[in-house]
C-alpha atoms as a PDB file:
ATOM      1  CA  UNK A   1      -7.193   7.352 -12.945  1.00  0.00           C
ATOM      2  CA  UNK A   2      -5.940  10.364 -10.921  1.00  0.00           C
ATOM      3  CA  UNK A   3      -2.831  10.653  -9.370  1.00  0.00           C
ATOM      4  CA  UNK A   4      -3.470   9.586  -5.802  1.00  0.00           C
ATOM      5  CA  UNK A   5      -1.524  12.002  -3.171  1.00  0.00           C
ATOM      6  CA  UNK A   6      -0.093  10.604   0.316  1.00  0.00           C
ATOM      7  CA  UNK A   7       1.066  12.208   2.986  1.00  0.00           C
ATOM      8  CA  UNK A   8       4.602  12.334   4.371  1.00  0.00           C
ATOM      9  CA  UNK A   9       4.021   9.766   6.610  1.00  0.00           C
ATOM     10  CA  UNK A  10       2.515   7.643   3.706  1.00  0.00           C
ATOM     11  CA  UNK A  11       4.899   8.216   1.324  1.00  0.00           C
ATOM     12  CA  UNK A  12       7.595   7.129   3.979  1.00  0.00           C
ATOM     13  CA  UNK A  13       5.593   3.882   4.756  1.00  0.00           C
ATOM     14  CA  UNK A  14       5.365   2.968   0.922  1.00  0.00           C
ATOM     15  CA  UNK A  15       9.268   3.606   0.821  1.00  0.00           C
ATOM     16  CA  UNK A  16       9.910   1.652   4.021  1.00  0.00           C
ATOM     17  CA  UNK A  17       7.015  -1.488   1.950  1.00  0.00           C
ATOM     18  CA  UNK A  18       9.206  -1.122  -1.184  1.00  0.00           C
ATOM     19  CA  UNK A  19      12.913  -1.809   0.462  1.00  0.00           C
ATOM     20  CA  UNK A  20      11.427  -4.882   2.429  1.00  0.00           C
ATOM     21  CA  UNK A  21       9.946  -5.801  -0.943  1.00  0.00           C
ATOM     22  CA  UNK A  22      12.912  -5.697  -2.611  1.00  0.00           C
ATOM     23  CA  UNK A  23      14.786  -7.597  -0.049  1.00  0.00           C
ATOM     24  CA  UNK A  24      11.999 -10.343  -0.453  1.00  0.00           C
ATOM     25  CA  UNK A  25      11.760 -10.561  -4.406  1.00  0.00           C
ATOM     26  CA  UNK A  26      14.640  -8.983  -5.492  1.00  0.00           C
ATOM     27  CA  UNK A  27      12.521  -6.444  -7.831  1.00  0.00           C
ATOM     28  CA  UNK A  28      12.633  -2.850  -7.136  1.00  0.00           C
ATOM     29  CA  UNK A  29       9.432  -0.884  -7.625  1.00  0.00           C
ATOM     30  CA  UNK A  30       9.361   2.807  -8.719  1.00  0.00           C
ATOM     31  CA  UNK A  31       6.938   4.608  -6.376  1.00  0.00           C
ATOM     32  CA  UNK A  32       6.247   7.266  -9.357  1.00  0.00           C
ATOM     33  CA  UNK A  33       4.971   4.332 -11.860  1.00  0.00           C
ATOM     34  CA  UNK A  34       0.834   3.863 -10.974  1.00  0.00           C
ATOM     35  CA  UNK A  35       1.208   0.844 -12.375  1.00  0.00           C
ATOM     36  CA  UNK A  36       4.347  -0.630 -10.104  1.00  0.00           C
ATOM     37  CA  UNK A  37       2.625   1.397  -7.270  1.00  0.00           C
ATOM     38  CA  UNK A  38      -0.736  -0.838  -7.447  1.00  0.00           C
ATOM     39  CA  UNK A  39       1.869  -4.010  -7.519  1.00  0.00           C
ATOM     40  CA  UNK A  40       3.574  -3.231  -4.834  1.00  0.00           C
ATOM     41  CA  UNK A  41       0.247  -2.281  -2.539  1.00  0.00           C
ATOM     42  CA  UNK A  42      -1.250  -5.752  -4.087  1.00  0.00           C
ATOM     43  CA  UNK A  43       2.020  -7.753  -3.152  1.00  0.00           C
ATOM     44  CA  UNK A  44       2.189  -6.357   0.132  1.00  0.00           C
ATOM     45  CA  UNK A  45      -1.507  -6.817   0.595  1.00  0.00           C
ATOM     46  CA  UNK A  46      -0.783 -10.826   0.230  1.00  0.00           C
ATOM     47  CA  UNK A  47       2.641 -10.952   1.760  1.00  0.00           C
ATOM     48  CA  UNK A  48       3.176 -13.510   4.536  1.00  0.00           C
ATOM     49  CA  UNK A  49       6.654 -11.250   5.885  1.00  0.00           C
ATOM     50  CA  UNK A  50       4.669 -10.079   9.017  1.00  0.00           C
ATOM     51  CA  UNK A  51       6.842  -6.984   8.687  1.00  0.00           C
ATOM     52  CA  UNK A  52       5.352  -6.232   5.270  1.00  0.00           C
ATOM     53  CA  UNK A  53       2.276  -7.065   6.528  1.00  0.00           C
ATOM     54  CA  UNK A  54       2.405  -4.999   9.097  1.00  0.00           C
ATOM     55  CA  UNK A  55       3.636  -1.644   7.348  1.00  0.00           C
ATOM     56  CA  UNK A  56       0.850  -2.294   4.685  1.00  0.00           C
ATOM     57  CA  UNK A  57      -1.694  -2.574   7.422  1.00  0.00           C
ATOM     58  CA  UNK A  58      -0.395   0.875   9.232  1.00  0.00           C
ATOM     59  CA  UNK A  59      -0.435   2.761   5.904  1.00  0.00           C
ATOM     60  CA  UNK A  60      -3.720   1.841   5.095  1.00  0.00           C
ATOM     61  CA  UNK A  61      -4.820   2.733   8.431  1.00  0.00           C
ATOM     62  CA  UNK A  62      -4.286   6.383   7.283  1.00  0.00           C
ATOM     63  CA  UNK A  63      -6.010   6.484   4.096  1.00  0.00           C
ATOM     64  CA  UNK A  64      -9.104   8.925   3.760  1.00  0.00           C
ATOM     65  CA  UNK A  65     -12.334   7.382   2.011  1.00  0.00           C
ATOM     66  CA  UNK A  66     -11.613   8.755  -1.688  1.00  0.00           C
ATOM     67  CA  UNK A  67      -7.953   7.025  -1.305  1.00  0.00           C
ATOM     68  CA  UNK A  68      -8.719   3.844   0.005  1.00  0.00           C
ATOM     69  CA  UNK A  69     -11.592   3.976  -2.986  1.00  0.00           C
ATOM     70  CA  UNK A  70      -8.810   4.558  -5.367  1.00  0.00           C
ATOM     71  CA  UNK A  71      -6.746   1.461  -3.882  1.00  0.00           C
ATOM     72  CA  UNK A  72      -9.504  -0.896  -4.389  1.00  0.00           C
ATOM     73  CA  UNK A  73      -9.802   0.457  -7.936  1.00  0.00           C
ATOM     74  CA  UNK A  74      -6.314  -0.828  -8.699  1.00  0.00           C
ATOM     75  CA  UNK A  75      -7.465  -4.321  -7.679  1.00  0.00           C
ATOM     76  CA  UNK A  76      -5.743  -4.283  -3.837  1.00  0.00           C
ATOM     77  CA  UNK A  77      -7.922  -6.065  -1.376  1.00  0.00           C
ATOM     78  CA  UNK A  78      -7.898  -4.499   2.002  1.00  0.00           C
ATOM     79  CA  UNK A  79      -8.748  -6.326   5.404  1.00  0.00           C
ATOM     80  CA  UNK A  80     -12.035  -5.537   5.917  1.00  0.00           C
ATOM     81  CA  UNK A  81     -11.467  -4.384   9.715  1.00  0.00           C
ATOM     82  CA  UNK A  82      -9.460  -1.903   8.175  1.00  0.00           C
ATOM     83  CA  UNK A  83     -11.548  -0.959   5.100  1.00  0.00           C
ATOM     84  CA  UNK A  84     -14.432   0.114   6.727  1.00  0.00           C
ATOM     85  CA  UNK A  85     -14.240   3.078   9.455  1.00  0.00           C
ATOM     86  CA  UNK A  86     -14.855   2.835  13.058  1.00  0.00           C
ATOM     87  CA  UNK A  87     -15.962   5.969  14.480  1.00  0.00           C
END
C-alpha cells in the first residue's frame, strides 16, 4: 500500500487522536508506522471517549475519495454519514 499523505490540519488531528489515545490505553502509537497508524484510526473509530470520537469524526471529514479508500483498505470502518459525500 502507498504511503497515504495528510494535510497539516490532518496530521495535527491524528497527533491530537494519538495523545488522547495514549491517555486512554497507555500505548503510544508512532504516526510514521502504517501499521500503528491503521490501529490507531481503527481504535479511534470504536472509541466510546466522545472526545476521540469526535476528533476521528472531524479528520475524516477532510479526507478526499482516494484517502478515505485507502482507510477502509486498512480495515477502519467509517460512519456512513461521513463516508459517503454530500454535495
Amino acid at each position: 500500500m502507498s504511503r497515504l499523505v495528510f494535510s497539516q490540519q490532518g496530521l495535527s488531528r491524528l497527533v491530537k487522536i494519538s495523545r488522547l489515545l495514549d491517555q486512554e490505553l497507555g500505548f503510544q502509537f508512532k504516526l510514521s508506522n502504517q501499521n500503528q497508524l491503521a490501529e490507531l484510526l481503527r481504535a479511534s473509530a470504536v472509541s466510546p471517549v466522545q472526545e476521540i470520537k469526535q476528533c476521528f469524526l472531524d479528520f475524516i471529514a477532510e479526507l478526499d475519495e482516494h484517502q478515505r479508500d485507502s482507510i477502509i483498505s486498512m480495515g477502519v470502518s467509517l460512519p456512513e454519514q461521513q463516508s459517503s459525500r454530500h454535495f
